[in-house]
N, C-alpha and C. Protein backbone atom coordinates (compact mmCIF):
# COMPACT_ATOMS: atom_id res chain seq x y z
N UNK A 1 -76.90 -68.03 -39.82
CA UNK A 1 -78.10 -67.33 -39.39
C UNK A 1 -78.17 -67.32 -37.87
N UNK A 2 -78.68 -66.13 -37.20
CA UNK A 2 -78.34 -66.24 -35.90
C UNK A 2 -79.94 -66.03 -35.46
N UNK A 3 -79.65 -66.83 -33.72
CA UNK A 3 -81.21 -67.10 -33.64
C UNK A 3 -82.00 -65.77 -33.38
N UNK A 4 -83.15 -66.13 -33.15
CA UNK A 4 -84.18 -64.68 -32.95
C UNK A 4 -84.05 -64.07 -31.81
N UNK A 5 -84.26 -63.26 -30.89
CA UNK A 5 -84.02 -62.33 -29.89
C UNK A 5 -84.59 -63.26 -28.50
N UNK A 6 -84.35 -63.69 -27.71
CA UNK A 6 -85.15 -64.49 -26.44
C UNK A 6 -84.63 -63.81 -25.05
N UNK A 7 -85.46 -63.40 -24.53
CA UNK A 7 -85.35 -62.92 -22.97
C UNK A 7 -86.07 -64.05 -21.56
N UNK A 8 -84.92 -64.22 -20.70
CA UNK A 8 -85.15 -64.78 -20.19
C UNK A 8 -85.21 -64.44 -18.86
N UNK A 9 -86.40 -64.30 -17.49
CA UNK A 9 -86.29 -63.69 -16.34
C UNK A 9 -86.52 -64.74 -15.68
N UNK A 10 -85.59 -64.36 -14.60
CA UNK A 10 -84.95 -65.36 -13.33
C UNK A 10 -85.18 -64.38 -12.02
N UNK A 11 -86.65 -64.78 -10.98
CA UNK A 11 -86.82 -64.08 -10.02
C UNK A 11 -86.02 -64.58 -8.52
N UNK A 12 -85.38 -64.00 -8.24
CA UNK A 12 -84.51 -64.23 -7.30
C UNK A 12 -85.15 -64.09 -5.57
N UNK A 13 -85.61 -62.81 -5.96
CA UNK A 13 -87.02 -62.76 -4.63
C UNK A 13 -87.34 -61.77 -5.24
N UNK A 14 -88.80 -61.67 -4.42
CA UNK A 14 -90.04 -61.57 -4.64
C UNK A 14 -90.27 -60.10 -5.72
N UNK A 15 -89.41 -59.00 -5.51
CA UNK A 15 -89.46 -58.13 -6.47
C UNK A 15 -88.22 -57.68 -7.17
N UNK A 16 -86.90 -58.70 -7.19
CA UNK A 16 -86.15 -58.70 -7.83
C UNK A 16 -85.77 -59.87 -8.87
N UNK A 17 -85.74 -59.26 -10.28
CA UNK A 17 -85.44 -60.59 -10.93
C UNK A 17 -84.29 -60.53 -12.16
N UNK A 18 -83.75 -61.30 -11.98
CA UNK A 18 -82.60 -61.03 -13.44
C UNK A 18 -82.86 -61.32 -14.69
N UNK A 19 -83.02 -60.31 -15.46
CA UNK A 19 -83.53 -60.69 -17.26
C UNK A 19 -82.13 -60.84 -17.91
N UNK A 20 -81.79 -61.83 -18.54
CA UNK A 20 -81.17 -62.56 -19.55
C UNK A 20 -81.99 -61.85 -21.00
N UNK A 21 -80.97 -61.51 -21.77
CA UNK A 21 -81.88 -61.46 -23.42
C UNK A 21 -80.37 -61.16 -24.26
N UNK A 22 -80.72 -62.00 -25.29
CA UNK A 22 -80.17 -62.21 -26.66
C UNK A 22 -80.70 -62.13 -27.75
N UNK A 23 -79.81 -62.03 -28.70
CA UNK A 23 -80.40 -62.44 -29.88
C UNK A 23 -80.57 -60.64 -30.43
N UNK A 24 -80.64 -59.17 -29.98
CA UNK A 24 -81.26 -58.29 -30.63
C UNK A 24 -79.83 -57.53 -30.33
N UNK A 25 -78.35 -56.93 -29.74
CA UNK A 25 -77.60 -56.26 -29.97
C UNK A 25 -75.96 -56.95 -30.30
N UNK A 26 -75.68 -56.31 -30.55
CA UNK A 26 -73.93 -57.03 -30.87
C UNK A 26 -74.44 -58.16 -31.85
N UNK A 27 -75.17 -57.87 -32.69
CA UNK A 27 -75.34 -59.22 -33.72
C UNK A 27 -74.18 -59.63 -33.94
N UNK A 28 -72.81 -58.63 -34.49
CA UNK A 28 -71.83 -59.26 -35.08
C UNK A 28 -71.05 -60.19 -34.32
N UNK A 29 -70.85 -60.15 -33.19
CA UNK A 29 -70.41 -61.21 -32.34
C UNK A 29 -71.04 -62.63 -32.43
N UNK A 30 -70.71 -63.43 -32.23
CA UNK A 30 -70.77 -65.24 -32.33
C UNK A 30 -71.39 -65.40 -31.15
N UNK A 31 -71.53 -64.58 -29.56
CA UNK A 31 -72.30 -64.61 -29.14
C UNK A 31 -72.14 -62.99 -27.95
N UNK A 32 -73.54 -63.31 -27.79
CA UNK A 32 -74.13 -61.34 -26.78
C UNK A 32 -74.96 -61.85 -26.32
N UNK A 33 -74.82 -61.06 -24.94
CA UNK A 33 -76.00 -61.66 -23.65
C UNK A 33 -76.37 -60.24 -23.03
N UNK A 34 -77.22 -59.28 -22.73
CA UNK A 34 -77.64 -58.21 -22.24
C UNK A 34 -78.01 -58.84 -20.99
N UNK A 35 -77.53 -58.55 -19.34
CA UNK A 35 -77.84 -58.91 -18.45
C UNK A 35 -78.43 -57.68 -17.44
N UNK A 36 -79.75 -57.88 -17.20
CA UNK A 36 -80.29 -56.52 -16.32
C UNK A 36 -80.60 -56.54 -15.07
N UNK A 37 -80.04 -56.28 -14.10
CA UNK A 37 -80.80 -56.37 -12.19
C UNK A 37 -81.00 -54.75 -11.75
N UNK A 38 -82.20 -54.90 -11.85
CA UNK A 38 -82.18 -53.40 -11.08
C UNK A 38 -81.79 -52.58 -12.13
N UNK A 39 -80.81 -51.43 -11.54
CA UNK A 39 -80.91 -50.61 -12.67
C UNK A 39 -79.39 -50.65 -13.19
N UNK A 40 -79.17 -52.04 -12.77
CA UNK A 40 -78.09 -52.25 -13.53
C UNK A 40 -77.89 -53.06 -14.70
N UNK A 41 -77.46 -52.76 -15.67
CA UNK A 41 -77.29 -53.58 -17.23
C UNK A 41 -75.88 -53.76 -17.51
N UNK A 42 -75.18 -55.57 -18.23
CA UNK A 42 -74.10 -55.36 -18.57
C UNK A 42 -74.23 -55.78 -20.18
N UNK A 43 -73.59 -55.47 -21.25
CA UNK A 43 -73.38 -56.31 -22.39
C UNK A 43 -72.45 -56.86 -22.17
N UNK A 44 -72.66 -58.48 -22.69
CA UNK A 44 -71.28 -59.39 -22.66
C UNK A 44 -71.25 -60.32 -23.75
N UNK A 45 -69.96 -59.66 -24.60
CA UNK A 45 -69.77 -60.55 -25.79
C UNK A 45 -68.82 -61.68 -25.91
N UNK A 46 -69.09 -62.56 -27.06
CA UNK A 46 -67.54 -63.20 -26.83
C UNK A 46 -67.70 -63.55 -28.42
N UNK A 47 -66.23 -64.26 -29.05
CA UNK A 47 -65.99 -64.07 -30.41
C UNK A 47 -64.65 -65.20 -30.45
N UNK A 48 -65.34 -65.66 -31.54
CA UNK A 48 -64.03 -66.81 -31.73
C UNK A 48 -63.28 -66.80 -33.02
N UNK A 49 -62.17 -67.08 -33.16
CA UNK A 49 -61.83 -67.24 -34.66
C UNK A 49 -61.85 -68.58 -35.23
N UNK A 50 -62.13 -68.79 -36.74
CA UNK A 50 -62.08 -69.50 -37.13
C UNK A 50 -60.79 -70.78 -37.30
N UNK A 51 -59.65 -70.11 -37.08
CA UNK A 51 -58.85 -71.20 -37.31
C UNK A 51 -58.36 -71.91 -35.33
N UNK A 52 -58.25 -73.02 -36.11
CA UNK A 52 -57.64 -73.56 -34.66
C UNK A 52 -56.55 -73.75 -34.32
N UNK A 53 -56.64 -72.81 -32.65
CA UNK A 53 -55.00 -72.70 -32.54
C UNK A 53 -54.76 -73.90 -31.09
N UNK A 54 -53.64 -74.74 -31.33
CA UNK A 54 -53.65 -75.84 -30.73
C UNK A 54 -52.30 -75.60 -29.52
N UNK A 55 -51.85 -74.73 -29.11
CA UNK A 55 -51.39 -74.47 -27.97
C UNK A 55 -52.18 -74.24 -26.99
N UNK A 56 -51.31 -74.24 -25.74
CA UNK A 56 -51.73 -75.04 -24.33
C UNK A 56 -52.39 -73.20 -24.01
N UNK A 57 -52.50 -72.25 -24.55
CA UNK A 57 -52.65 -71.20 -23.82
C UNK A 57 -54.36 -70.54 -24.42
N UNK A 58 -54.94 -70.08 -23.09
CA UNK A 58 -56.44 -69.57 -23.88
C UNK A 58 -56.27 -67.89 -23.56
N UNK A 59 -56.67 -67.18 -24.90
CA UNK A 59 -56.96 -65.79 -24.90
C UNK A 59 -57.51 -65.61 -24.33
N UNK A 60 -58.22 -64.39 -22.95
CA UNK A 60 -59.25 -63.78 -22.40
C UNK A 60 -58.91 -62.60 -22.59
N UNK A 61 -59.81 -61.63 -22.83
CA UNK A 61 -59.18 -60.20 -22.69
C UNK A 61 -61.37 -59.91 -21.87
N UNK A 62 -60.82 -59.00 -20.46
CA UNK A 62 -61.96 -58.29 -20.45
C UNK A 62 -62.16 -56.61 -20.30
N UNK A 63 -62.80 -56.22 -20.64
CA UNK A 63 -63.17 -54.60 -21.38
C UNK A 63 -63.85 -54.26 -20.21
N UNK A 64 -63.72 -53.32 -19.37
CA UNK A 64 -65.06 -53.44 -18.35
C UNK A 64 -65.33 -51.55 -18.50
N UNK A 65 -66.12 -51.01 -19.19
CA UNK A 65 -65.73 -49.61 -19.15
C UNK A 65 -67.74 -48.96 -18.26
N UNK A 66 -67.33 -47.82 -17.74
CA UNK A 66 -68.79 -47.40 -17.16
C UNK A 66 -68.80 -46.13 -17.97
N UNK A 67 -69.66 -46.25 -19.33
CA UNK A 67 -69.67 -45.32 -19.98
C UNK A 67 -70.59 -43.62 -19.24
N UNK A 68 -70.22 -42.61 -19.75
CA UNK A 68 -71.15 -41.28 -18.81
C UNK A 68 -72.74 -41.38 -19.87
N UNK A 69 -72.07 -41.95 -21.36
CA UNK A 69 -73.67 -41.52 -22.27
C UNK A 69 -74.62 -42.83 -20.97
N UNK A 70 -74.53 -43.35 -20.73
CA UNK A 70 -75.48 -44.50 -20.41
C UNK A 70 -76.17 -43.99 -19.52
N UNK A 71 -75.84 -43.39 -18.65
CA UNK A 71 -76.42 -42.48 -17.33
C UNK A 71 -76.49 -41.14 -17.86
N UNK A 72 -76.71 -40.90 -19.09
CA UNK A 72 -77.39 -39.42 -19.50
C UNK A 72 -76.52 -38.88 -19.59
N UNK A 73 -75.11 -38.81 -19.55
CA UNK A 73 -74.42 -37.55 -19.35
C UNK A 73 -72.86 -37.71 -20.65
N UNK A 74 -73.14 -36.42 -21.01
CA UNK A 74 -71.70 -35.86 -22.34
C UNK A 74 -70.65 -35.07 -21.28
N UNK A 75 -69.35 -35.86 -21.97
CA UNK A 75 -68.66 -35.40 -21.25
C UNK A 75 -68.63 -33.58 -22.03
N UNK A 76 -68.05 -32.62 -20.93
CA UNK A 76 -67.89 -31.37 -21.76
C UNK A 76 -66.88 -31.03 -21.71
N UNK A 77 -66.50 -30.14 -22.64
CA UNK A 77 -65.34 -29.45 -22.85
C UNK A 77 -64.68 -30.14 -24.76
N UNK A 78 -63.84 -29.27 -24.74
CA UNK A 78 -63.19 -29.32 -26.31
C UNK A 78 -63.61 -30.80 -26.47
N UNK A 79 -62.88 -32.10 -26.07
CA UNK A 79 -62.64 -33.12 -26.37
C UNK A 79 -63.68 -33.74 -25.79
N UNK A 80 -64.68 -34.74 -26.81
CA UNK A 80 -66.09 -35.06 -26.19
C UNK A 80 -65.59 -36.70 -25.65
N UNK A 81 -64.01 -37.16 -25.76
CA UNK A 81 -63.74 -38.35 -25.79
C UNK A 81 -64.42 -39.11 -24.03
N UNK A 82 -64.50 -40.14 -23.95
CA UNK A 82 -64.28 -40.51 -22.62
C UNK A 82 -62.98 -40.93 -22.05
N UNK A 83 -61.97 -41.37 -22.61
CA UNK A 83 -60.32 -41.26 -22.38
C UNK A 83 -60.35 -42.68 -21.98
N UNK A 84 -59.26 -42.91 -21.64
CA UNK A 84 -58.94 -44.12 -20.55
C UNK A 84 -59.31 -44.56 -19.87
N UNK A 85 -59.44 -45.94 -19.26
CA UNK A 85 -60.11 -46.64 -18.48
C UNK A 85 -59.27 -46.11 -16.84
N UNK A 86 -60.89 -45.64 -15.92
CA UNK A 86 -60.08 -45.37 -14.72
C UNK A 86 -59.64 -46.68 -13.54
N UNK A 87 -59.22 -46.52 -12.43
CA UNK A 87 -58.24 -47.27 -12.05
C UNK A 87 -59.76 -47.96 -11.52
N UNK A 88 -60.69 -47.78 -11.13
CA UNK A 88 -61.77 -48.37 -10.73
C UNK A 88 -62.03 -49.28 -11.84
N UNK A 89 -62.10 -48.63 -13.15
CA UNK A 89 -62.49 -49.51 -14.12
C UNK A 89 -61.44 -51.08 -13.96
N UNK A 90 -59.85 -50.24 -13.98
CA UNK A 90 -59.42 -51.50 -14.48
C UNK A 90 -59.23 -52.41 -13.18
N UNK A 91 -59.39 -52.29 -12.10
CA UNK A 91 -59.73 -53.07 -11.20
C UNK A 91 -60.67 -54.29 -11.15
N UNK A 92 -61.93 -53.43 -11.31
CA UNK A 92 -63.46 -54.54 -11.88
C UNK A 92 -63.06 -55.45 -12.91
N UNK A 93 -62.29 -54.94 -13.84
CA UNK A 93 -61.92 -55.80 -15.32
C UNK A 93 -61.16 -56.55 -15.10
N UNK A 94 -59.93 -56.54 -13.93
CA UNK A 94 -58.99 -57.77 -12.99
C UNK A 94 -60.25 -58.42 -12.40
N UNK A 95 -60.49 -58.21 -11.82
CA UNK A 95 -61.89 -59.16 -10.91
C UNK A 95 -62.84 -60.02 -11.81
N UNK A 96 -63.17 -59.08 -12.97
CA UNK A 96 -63.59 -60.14 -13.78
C UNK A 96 -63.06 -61.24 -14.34
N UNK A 97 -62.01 -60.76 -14.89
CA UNK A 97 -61.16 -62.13 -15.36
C UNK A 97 -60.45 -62.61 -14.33
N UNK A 98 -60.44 -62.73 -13.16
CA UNK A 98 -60.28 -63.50 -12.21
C UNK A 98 -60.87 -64.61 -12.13
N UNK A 99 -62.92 -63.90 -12.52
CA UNK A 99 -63.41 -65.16 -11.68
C UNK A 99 -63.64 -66.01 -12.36
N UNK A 100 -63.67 -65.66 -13.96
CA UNK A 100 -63.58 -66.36 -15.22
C UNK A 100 -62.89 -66.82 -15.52
C-alpha cells in the first residue's frame, strides 16, 4: 500500500519556494517526487527490482526529456511523434547523472 499524497514547501526567499509532493503520480513506481520552482516542474522516479543482485556495479539510467505537450504545444505535421532526445537533452541527462 503506498502512502497518501504529501506536499511539502521549502521557502528559499521571500517569494520563492520549492514544493516537494508525492504520493498522487507515477503510483507504479516504488518511488515519485514532483518537484516545482517557479515555473519549473520535474518528475523523478526511481524503481527497484526485487531480486538481489550482489555485484560491485549500481544501475543508473537518467531520462531527461523537455516534452512540447507540457508547454502547450503538438508537434505538427504527418508524424505527431516527439523523436529523439536532442543534444541539449542528452547533455542535461550527462549532468544529471554526474551529480548523482
Amino acid at each position: 500500500m503506498k502512502p497518501e499524497a504529501k506536499i511539502q514547501d521549502i521557502e528559499f526567499v521571500p517569494e520563492r519556494s520549492l514544493s516537494l509532493e508525492t504520493g498522487r503520480i507515477a503510483k507504479q513506481a516504488d518511488g515519485a517526487v514532483v518537484a516545482r520552482l517557479g515555473d519549473t516542474m520535474v518528475l523523478s522516479t526511481a524503481t527497484i527490482s526485487d531480486e538481489v543482485n550482489e555485484s560491485n556495479f549500481f544501475p543508473l539510467t537518467v531520462d531527461y526529456r523537455e516534452k512540447f505537450a507540457a508547454g502547450g504545444k503538438v508537434p505538427g505535421g504527418f508524424i505527431k511523434r516527439e523523436g529523439r532526445p536532442t543534444d541539449k537533452e542528452t547533455l542535461t541527462a550527462r549532468l544529471i547523472d554526474r551529480a548523482v
